[in-house]
Protein backbone atom coordinates (compact mmCIF):
# COMPACT_ATOMS: atom_id res chain seq x y z
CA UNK A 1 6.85 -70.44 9.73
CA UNK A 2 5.63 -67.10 9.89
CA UNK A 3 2.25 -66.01 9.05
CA UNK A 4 1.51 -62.96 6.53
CA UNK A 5 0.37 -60.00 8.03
CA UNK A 6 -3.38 -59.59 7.01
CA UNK A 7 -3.39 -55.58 8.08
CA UNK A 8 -2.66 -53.78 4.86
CA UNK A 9 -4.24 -52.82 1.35
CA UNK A 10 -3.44 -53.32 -1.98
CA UNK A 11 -1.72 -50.61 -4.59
CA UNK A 12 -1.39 -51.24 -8.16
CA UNK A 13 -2.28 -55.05 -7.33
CA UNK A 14 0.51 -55.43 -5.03
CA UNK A 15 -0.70 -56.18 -1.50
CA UNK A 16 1.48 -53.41 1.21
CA UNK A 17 1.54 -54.89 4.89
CA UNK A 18 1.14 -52.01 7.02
CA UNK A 19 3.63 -50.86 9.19
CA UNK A 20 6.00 -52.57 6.19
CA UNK A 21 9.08 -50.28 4.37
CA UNK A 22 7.13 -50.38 1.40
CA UNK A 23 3.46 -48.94 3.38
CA UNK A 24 5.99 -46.12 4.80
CA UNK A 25 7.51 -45.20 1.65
CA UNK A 26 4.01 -44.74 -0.19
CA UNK A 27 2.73 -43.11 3.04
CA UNK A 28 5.96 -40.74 2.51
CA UNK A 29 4.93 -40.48 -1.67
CA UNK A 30 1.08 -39.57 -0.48
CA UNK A 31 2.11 -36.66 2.07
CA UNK A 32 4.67 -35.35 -0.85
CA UNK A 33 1.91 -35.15 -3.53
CA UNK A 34 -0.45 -33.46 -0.38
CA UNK A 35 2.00 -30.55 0.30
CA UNK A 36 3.05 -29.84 -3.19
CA UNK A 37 -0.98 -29.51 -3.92
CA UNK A 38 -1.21 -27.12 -0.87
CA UNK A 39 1.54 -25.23 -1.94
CA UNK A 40 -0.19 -24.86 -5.29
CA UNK A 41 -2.85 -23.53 -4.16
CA UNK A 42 -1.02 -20.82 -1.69
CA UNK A 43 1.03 -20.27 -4.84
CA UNK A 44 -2.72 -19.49 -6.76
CA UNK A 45 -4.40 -17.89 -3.96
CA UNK A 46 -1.41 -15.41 -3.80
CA UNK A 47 -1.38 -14.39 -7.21
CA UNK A 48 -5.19 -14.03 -7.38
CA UNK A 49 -5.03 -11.65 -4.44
CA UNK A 50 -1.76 -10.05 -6.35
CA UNK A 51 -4.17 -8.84 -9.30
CA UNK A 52 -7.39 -8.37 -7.49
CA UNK A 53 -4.77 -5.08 -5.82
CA UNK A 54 -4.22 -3.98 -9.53
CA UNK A 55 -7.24 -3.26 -9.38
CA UNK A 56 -6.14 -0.06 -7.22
CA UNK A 57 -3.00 0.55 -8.61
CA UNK A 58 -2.32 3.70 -10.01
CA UNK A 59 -3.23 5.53 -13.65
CA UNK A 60 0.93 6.16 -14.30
CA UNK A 61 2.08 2.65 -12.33
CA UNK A 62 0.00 0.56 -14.16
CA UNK A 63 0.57 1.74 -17.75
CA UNK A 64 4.18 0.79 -17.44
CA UNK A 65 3.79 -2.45 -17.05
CA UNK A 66 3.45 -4.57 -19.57
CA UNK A 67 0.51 -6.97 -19.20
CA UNK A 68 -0.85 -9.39 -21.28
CA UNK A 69 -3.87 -7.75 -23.50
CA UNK A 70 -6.12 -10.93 -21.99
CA UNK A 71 -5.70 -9.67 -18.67
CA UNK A 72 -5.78 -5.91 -19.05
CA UNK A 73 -9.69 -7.12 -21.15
CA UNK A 74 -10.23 -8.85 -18.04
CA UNK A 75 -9.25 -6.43 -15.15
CA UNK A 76 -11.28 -3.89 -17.13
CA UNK A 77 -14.55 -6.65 -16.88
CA UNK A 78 -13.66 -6.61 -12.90
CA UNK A 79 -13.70 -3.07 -12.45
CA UNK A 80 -17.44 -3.11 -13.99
CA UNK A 81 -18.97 -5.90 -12.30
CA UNK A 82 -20.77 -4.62 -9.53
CA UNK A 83 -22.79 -7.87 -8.61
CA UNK A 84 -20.85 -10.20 -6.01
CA UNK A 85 -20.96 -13.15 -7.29
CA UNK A 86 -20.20 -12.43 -10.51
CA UNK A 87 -16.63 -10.28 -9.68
CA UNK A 88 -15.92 -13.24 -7.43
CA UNK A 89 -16.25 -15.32 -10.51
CA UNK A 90 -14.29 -12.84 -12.94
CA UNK A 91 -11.42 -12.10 -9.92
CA UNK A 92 -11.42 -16.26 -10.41
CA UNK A 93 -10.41 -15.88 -14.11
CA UNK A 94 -7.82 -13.25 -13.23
CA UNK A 95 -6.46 -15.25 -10.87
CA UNK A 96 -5.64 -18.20 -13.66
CA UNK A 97 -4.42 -15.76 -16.07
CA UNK A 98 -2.09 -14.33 -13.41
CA UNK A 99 -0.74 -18.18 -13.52
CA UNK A 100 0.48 -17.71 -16.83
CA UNK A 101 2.21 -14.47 -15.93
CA UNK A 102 6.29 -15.38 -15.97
CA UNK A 103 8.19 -14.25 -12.96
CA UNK A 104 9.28 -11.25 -14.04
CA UNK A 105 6.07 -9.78 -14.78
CA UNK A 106 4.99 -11.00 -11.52
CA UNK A 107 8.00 -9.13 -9.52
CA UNK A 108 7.00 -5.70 -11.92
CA UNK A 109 3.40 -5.84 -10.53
CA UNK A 110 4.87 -6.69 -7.02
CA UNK A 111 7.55 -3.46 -7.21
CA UNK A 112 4.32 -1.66 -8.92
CA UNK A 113 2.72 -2.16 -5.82
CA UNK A 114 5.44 -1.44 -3.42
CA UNK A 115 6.18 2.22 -4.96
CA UNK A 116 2.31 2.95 -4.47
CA UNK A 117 2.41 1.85 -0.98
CA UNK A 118 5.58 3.36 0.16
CA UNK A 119 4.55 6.53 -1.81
CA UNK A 120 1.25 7.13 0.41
CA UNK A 121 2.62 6.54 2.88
CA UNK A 122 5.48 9.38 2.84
CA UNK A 123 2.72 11.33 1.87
CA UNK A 124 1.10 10.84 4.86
CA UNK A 125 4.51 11.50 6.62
CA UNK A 126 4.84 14.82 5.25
CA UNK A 127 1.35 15.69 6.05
CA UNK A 128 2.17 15.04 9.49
CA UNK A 129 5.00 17.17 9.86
CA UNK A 130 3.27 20.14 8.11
CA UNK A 131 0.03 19.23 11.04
CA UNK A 132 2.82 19.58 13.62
CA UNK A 133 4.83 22.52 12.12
CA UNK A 134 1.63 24.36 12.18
CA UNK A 135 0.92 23.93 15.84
CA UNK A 136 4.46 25.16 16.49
CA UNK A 137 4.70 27.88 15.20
CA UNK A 138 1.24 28.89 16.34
CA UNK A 139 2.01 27.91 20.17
CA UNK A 140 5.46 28.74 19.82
CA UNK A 141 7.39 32.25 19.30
CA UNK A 142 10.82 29.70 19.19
CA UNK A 143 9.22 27.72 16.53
CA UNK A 144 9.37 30.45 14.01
CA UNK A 145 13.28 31.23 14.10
CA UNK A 146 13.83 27.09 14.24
CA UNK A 147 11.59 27.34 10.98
CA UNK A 148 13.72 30.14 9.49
CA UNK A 149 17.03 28.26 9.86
CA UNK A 150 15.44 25.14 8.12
CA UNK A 151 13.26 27.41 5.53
CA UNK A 152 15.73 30.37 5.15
CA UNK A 153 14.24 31.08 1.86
CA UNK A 154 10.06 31.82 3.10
CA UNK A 155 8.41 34.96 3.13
CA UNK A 156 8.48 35.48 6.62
CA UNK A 157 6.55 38.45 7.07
CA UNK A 158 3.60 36.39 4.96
CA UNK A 159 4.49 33.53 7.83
CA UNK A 160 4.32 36.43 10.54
CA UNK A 161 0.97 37.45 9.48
CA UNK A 162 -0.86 34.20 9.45
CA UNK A 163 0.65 33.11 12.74
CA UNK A 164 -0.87 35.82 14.21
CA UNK A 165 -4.12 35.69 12.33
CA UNK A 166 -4.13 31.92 13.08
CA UNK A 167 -3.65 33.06 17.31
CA UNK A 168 -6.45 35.10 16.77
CA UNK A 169 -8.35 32.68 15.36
CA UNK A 170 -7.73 29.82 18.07
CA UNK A 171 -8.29 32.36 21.37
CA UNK A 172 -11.81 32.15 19.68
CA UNK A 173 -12.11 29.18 18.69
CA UNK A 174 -15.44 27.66 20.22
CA UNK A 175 -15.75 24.23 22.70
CA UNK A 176 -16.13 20.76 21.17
CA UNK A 177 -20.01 20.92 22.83
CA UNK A 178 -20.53 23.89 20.51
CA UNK A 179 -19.10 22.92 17.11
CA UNK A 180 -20.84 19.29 17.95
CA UNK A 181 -23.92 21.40 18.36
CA UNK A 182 -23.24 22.95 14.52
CA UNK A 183 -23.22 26.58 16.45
CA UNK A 184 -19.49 27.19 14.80
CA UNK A 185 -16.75 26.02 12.87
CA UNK A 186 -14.24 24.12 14.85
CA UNK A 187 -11.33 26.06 13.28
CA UNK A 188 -10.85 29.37 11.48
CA UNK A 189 -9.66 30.47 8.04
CA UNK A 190 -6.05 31.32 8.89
CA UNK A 191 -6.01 28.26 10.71
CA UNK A 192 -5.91 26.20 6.92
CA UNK A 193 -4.26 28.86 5.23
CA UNK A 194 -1.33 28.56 7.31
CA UNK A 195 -1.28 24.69 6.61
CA UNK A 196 -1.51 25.17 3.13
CA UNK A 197 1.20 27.83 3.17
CA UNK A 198 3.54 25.34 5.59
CA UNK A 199 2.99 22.48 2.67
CA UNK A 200 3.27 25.10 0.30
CA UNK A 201 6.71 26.41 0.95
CA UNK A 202 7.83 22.93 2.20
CA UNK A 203 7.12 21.35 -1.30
CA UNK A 204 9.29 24.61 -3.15
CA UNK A 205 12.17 24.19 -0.79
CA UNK A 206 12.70 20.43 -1.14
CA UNK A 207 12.07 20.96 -5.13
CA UNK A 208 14.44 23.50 -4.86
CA UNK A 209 17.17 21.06 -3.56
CA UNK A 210 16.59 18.33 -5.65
CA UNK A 211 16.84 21.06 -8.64
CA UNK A 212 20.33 21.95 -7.02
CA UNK A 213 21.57 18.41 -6.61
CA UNK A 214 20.62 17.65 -10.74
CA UNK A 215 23.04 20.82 -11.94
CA UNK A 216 25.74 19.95 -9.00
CA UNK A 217 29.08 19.66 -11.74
CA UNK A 218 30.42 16.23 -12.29
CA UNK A 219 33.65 15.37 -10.05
């Protein structure tokens, strides 16, 4: 005859031997309800984090979407709160009334998010070609005819004159001990004028082509 097992516990008044089907399937029941708790709280942790960055979304990106008037109150309460604690405890609330957004006003504030990212940084792109079209043309006599096939349309004898200027300027232009030192300004006027005139008559020639490609006739 064989003895009951006296390793176990007792669920609901029924006594589970361990080791038993019965102690593996709760086991298996326990671990379930475990992950599906962590996975709620990635789940809330996410969307807390997703509204503390409207915080820095854009004026024009965050007027189009349309958020509940309970959360706009309380984003505007974040903004204000300057004391730690007490934005840690409002970003709390923000996060639970993100919970109640539905999923498609959680993928608008998502997209939201992407445009503003993706938009500074091609803004930073462009800024670093107008950095590096700047020190072409000023190091380079070649630069300026490779320029003039891309920009047909600039005032090159404008370009001409701040090149030179801008040569001048850098055959002058005083050590890194001395501008360190506050004796001089590490680079001259022409030196930004010519950047500004590069992002200048970058910004007209691409608005010119988009204008071009809106009036292109139908096929």
């Amino acid at each position: 005859m064989s003895r009951k097992s006296s390793r176990g516990y007792y669920v609901r008044g029924q006594f589970v031997t361990t080791g038993s089907e019965e102690d593996l399937q709760f086991k298996a029941e326990i671990k379930g309800r475990d992950t599906s708790r962590a996975d709620k709280k990635r789940e809330s942790e996410a969307l807390q984090a997703l509204g503390e960055a409207l915080l820095s979304l854009r004026g024009d990106l965050y007027g189009k979407l349309e958020l509940p008037e309970s959360l706009t109150e309380a984003l505007a309460e974040a903004r204000r709160i300057t004391d730690f604690e007490g934005r840690r405890r409002q970003m709390q609330y923000v996060g639970k009334l993100m919970r109640k957004l539905d999923d498609e006003a959680v993928q608008a504030i998502r997209t939201a998010l992407d445009i503003q990212r993706s938009g500074s940084a091609e803004q930073a792109q462009q800024l670093h070609l107008n950095e590096q079209w700047r020190d072409r043309l000023i190091a380079d006599d070649a630069a300026l005819t490779d320029w003039l096939q891309q920009y047909p349309e600039a005032d090159v004898q404008q370009l001409r004159s701040l090149i030179r200027q801008a040569r001048r300027d850098a055959a002058t232009t005083p050590s890194a001990a001395e501008v360190a030192q506050g004796l001089a300004p590490r680079k001259g006027k022409a030196y930004r004028e010519l950047f500004q005139w590069i992002q200048r008559a970058r910004r007209l020639h691409d608005e010119r082509l988009e204008d071009a490609r809106h009036h292109l006739p139908d096929a």
